[in-house]
Protein backbone atom coordinates (compact mmCIF):
# COMPACT_ATOMS: atom_id res chain seq x y z
CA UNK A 1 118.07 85.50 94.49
CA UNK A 2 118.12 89.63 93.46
CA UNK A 3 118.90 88.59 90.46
CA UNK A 4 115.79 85.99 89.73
CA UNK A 5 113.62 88.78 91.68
CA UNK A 6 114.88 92.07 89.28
CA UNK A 7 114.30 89.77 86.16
CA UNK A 8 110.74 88.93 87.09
CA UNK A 9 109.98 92.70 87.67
CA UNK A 10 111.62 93.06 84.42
CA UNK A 11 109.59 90.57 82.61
CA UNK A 12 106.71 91.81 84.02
CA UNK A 13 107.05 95.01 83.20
CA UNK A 14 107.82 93.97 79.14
CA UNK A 15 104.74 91.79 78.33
CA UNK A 16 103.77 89.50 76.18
CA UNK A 17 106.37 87.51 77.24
CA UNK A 18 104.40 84.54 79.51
CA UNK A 19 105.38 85.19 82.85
CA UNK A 20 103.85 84.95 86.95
CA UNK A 21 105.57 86.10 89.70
CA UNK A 22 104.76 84.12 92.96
CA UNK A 23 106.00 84.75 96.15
CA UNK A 24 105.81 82.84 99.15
CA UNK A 25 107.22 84.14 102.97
CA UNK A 26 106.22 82.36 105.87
CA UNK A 27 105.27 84.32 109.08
CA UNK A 28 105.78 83.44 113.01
CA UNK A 29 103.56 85.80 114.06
CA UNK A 30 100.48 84.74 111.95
CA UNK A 31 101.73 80.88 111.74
CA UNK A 32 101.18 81.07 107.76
CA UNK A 33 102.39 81.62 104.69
CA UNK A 34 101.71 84.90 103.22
CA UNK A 35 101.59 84.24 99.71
CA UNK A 36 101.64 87.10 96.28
CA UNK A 37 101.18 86.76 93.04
CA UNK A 38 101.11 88.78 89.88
CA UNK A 39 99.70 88.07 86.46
CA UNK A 40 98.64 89.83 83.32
CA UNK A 41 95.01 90.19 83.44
CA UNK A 42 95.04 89.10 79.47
CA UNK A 43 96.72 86.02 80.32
CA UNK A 44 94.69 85.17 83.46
CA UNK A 45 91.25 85.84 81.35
CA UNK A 46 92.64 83.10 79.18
CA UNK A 47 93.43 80.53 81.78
CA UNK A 48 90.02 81.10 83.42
CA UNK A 49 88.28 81.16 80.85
CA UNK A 50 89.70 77.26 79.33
CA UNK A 51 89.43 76.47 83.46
CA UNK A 52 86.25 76.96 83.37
CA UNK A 53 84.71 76.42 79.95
CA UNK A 54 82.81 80.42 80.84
CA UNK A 55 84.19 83.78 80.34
CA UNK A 56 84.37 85.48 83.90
CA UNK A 57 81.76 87.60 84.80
CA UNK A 58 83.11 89.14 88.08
CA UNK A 59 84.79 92.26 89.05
CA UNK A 60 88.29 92.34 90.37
CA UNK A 61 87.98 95.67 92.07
CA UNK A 62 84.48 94.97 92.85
CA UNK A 63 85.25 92.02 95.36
CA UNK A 64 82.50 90.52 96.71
CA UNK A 65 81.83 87.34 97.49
CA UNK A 66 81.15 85.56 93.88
CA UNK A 67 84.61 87.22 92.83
CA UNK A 68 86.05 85.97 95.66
CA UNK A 69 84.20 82.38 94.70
CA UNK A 70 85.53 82.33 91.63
CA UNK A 71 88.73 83.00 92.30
CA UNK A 72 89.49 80.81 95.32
CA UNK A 73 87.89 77.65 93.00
CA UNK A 74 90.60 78.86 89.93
CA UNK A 75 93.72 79.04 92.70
CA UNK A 76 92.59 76.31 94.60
CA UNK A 77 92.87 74.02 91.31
CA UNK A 78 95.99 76.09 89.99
CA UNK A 79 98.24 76.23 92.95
CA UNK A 80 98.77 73.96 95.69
CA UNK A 81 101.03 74.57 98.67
CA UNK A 82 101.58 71.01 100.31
CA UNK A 83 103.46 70.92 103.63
CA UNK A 84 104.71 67.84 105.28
CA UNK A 85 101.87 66.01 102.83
CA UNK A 86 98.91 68.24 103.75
CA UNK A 87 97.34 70.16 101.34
CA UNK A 88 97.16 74.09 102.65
CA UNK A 89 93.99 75.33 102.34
CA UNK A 90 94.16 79.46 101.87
CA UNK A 91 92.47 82.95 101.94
CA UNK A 92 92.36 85.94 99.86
CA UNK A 93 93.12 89.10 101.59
CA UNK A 94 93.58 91.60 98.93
CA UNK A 95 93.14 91.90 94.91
CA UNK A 96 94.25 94.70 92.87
CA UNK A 97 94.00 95.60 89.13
CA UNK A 98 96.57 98.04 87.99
CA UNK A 99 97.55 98.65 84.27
CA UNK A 100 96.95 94.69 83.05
CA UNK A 101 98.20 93.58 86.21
CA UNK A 102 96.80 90.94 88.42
CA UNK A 103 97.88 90.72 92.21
CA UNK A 104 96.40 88.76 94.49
CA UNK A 105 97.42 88.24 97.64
CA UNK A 106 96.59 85.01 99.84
CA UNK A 107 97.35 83.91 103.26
CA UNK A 108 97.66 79.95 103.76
CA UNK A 109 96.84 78.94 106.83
CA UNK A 110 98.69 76.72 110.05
CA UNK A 111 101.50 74.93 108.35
CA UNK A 112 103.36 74.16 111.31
CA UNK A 113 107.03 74.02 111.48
CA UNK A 114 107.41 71.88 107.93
CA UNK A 115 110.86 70.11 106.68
CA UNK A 116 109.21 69.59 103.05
CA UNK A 117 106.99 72.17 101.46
CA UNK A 118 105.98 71.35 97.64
CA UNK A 119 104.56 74.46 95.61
CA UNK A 120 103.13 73.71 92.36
CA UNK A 121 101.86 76.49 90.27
CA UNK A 122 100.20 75.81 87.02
CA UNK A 123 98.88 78.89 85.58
CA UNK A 124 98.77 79.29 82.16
CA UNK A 125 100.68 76.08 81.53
CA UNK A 126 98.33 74.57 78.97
CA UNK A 127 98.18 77.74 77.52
CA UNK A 128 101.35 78.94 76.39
CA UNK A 129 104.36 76.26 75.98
CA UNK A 130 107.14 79.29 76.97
CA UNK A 131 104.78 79.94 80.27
CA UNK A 132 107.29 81.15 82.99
CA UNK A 133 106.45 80.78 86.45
CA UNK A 134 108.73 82.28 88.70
CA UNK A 135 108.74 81.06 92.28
CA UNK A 136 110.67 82.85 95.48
CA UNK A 137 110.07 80.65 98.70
CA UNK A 138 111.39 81.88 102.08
CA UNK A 139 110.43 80.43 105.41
CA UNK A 140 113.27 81.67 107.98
CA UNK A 141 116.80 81.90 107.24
CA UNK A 142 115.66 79.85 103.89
CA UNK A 143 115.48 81.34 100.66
CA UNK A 144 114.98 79.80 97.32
CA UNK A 145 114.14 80.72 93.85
CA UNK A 146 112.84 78.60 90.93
CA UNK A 147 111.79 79.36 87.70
CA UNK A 148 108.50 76.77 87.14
CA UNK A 149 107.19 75.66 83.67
CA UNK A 150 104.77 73.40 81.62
CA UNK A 151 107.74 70.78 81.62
CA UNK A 152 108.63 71.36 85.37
CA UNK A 153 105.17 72.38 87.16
CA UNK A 154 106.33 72.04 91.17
CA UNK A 155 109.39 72.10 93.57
CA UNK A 156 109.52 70.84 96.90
CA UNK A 157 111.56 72.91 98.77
CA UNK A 158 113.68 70.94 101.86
CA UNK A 159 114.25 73.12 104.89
CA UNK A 160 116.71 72.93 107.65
CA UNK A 161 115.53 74.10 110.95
CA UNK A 162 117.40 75.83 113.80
CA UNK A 163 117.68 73.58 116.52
């Protein structure tokens, strides 16, 4: 799991290679999954930009409420957390914008205590064909991590409670 996690830094930080980092921890205290992901803001211009047939006209740092709009209809459409067959719906909490890179940070909302969780991610799948989308999952003592592509777009991740 290190290992995955000190490659995507690595990748990250040695663009243009085609890589996202998301990351995905479930809390007990908020009953959600607190969810982060980083992008180059290149690449994410792009994908929004063939998502929705404009080029964006928002404001990362800026926030307000049609950035937020146009963000949450992009995610919504480009990543899906579904637990126990229900579709998560989410919030932004936080953007940043810091040298070409894109994090966003989202909080999904009441999954319950889930045995199946699928994550699919498809950012910048239909744009690049070596798109890397690296996926860390932990709920609990679980920990997984996946690397996502355009061939291989979710994972459902099976979890073993405590009893």
């Amino acid at each position: 799991m290190f290992k995955l996690l000190i490659i995507g830094i690595w990748l990250l930080a040695t663009h243009p290679v085609h890589v996202t980092l998301l990351s995905i921890e479930y809390s007990n205290y908020s009953n959600s999954f607190n969810v982060f992901l980083r992008v180059y803001y290149d690449d994410f211009l792009l994908d929004y930009k063939a998502f929705a047939n404009e080029t964006p006209d928002f404001y990362v740092t800026r926030k307000t409420k049609q950035t937020i709009d146009s963000f949450s209809r992009y995610l919504k459409e480009k990543i899906q957390i579904v637990a126990e067959n229900q579709n998560l719906d989410f919030k932004i909490t936080d953007m940043t914008l810091t040298d070409n890179e894109l994090s966003i940070y989202l909080q999904y909302l009441n999954p319950g205590k889930p045995t199946r969780v699928m994550v699919r991610n498809t950012i910048l799948v239909n744009i690049y064909n070596d798109q890397s989308n690296l996926l860390i999952f932990k709920y609990a003592d679980f920990e997984e991590g996946v690397k996502l592509t355009p061939e291989k777009r979710e994972h459902l991740f099976e979890i073993k409670h405590n009893l």
